[in-house]
N, C-alpha and C. Protein backbone atom coordinates (compact mmCIF):
# COMPACT_ATOMS: atom_id res chain seq x y z
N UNK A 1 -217.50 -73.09 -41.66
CA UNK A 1 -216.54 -73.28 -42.73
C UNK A 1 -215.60 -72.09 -42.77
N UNK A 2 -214.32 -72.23 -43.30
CA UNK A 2 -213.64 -71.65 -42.93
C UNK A 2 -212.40 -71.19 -44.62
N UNK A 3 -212.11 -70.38 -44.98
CA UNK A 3 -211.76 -70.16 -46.04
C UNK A 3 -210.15 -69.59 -45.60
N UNK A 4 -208.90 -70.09 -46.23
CA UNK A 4 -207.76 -69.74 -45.41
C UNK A 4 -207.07 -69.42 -47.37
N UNK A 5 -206.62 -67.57 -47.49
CA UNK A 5 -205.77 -67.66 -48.64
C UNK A 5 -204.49 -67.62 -48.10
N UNK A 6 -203.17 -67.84 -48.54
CA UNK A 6 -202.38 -68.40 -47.59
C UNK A 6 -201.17 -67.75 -48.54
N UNK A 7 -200.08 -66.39 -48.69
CA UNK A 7 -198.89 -66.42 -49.49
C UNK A 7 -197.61 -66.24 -48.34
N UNK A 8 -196.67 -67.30 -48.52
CA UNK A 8 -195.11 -67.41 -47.84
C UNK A 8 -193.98 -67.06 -48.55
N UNK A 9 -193.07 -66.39 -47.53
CA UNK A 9 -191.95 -65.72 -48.00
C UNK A 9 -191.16 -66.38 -47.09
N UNK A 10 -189.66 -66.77 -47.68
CA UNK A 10 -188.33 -67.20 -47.11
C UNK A 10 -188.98 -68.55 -45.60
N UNK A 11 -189.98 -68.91 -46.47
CA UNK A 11 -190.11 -70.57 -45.01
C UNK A 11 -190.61 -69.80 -43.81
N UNK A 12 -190.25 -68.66 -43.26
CA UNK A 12 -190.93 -67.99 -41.75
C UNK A 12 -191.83 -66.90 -41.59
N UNK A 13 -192.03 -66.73 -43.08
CA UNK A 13 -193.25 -65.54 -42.82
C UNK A 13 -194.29 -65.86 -43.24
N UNK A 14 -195.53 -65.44 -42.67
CA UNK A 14 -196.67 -65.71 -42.98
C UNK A 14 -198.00 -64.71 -43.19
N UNK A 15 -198.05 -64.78 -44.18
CA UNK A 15 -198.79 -63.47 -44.82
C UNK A 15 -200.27 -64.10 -45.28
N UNK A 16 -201.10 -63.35 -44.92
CA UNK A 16 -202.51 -64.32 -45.31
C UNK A 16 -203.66 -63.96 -44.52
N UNK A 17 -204.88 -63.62 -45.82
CA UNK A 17 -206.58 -63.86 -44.58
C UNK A 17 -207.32 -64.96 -44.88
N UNK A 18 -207.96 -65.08 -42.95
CA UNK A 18 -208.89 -66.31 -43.06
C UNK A 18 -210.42 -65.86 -42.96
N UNK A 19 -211.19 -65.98 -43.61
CA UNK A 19 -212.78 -65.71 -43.32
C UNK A 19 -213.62 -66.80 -42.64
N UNK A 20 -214.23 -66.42 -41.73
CA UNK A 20 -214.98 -67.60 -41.02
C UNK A 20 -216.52 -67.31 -41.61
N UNK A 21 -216.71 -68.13 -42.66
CA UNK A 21 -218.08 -68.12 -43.73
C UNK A 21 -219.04 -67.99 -42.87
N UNK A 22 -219.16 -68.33 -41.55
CA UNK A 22 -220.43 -68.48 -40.67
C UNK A 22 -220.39 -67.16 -40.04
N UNK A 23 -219.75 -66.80 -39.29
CA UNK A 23 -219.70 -64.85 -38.78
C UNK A 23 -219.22 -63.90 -39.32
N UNK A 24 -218.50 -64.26 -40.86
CA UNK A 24 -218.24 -63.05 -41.51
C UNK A 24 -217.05 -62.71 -40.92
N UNK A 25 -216.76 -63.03 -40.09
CA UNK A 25 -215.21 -62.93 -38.99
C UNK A 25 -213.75 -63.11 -40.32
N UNK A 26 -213.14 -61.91 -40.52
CA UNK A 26 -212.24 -61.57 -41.64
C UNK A 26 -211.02 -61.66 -40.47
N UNK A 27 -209.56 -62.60 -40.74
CA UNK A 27 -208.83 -62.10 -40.12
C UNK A 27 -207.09 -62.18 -41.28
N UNK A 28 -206.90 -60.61 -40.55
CA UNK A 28 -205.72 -60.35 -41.50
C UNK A 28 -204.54 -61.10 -40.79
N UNK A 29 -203.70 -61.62 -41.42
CA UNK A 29 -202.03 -61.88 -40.57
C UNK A 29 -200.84 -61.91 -41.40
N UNK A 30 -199.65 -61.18 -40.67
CA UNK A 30 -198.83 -61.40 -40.84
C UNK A 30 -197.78 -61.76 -39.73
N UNK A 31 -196.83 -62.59 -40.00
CA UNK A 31 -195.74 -63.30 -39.30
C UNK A 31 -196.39 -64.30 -38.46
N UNK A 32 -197.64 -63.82 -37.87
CA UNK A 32 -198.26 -64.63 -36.32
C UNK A 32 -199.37 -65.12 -36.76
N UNK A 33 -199.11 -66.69 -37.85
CA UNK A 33 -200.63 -67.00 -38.06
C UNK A 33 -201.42 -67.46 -37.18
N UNK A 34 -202.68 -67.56 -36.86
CA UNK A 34 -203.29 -68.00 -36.20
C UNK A 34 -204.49 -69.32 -36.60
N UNK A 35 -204.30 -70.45 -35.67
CA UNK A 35 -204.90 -71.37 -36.30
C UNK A 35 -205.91 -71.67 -36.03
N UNK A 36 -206.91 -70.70 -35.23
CA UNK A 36 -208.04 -70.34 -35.04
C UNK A 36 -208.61 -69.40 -34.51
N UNK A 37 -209.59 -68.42 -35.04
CA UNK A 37 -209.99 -67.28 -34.57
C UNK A 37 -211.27 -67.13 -34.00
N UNK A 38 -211.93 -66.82 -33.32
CA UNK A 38 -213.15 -66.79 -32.35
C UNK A 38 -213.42 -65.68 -32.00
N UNK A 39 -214.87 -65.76 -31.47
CA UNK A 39 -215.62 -64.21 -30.98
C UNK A 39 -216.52 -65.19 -29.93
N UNK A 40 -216.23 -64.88 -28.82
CA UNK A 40 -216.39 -65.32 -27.80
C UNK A 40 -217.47 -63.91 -26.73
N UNK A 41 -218.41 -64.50 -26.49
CA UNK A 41 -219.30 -63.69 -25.47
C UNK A 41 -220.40 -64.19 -24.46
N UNK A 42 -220.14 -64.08 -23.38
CA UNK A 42 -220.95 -64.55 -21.90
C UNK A 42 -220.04 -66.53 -22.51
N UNK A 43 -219.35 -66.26 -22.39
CA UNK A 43 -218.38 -67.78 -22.25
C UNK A 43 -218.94 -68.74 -23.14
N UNK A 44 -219.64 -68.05 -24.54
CA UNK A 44 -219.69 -68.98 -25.61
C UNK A 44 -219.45 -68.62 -26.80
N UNK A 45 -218.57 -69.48 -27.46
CA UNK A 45 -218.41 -69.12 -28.61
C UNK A 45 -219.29 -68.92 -29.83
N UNK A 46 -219.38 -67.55 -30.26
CA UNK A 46 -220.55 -66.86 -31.24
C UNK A 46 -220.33 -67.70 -32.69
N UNK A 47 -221.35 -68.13 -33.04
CA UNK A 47 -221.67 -68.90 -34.58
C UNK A 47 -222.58 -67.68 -35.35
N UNK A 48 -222.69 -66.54 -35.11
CA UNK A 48 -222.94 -65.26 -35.48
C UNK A 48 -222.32 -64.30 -35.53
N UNK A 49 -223.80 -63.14 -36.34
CA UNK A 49 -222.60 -61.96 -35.63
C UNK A 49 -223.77 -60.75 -34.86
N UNK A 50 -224.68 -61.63 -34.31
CA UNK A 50 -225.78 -61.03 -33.43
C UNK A 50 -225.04 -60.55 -32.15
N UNK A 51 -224.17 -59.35 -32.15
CA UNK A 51 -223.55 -59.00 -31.06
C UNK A 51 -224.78 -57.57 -30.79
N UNK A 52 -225.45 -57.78 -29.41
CA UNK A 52 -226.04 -56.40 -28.88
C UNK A 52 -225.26 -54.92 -29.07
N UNK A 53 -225.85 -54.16 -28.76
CA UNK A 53 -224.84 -52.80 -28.73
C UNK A 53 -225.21 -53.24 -27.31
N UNK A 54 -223.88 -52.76 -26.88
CA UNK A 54 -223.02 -52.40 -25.20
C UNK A 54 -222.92 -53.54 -24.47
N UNK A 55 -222.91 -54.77 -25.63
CA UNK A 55 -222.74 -55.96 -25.28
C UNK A 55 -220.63 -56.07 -24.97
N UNK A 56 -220.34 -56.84 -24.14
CA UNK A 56 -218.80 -56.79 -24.10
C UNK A 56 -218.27 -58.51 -24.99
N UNK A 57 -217.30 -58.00 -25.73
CA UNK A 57 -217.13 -59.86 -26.16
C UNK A 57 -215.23 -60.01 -26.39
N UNK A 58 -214.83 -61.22 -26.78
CA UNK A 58 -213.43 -61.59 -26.91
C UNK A 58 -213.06 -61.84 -28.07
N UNK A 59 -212.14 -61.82 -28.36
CA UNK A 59 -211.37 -61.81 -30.23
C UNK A 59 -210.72 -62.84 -29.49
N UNK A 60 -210.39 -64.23 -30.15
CA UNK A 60 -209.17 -65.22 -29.32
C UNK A 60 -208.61 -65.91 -30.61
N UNK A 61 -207.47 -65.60 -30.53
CA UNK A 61 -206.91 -66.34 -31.76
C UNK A 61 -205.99 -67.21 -31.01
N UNK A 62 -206.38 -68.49 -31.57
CA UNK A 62 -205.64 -69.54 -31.03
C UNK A 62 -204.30 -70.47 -31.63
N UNK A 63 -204.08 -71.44 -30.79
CA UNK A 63 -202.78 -71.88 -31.69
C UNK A 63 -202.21 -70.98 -32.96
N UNK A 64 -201.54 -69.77 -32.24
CA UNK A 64 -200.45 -69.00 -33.21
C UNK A 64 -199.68 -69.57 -33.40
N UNK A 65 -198.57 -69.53 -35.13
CA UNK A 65 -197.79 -69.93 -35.44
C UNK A 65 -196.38 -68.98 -35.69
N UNK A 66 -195.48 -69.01 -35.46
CA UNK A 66 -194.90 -67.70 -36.00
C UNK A 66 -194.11 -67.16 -34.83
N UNK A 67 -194.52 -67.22 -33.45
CA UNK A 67 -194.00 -67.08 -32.07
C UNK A 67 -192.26 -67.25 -32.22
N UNK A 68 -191.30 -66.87 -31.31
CA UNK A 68 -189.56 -66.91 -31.55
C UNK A 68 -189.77 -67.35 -30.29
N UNK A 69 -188.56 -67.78 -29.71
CA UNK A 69 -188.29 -68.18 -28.26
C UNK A 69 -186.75 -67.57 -28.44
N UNK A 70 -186.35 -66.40 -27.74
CA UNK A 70 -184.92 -66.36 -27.54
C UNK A 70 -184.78 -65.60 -26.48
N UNK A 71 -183.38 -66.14 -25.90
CA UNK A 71 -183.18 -65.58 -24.31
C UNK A 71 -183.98 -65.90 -23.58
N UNK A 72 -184.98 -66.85 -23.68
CA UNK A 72 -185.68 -67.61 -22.61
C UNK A 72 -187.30 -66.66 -22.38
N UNK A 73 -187.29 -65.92 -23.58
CA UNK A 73 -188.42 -64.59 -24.18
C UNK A 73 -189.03 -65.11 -25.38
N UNK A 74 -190.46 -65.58 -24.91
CA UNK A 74 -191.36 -65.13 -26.21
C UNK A 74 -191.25 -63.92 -27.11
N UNK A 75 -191.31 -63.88 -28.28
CA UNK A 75 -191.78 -62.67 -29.02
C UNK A 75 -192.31 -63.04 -30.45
């Protein structure tokens, strides 16, 4: 489950945290929301937050919103 507080300014900004109730996973954003966030380790996605010490893992935030396209340039 997933808890999203959500405040917008002028239609293109996006200001807001999402908590993922199951890993405690807090994520802050502004401008670049993200429409899903993950903790990814040995190529599965963690439903915890049983991370080892000197374990290596991935932050993946997916479908961002907020991205520009100009001059043929992401930013």
């Amino acid at each position: 489950m997933t808890t999203v507080l959500l405040v917008a300014c002028n239609g293109k900004r996006s200001v807001g945290v999402a908590k993922d109730l199951n890993t405690g996973l807090v994520t802050n954003y502004s401008n670049l929301k993200p429409g899903k966030t993950m903790l990814v380790m040995n190529n599965e996605i963690l439903n915890n937050t049983d991370i080892p010490l000197g374990e290596s893992f991935i932050l993946i935030n997916s479908d961002l919103d907020g991205l520009v396209v100009r001059d043929d340039k992401i930013s």
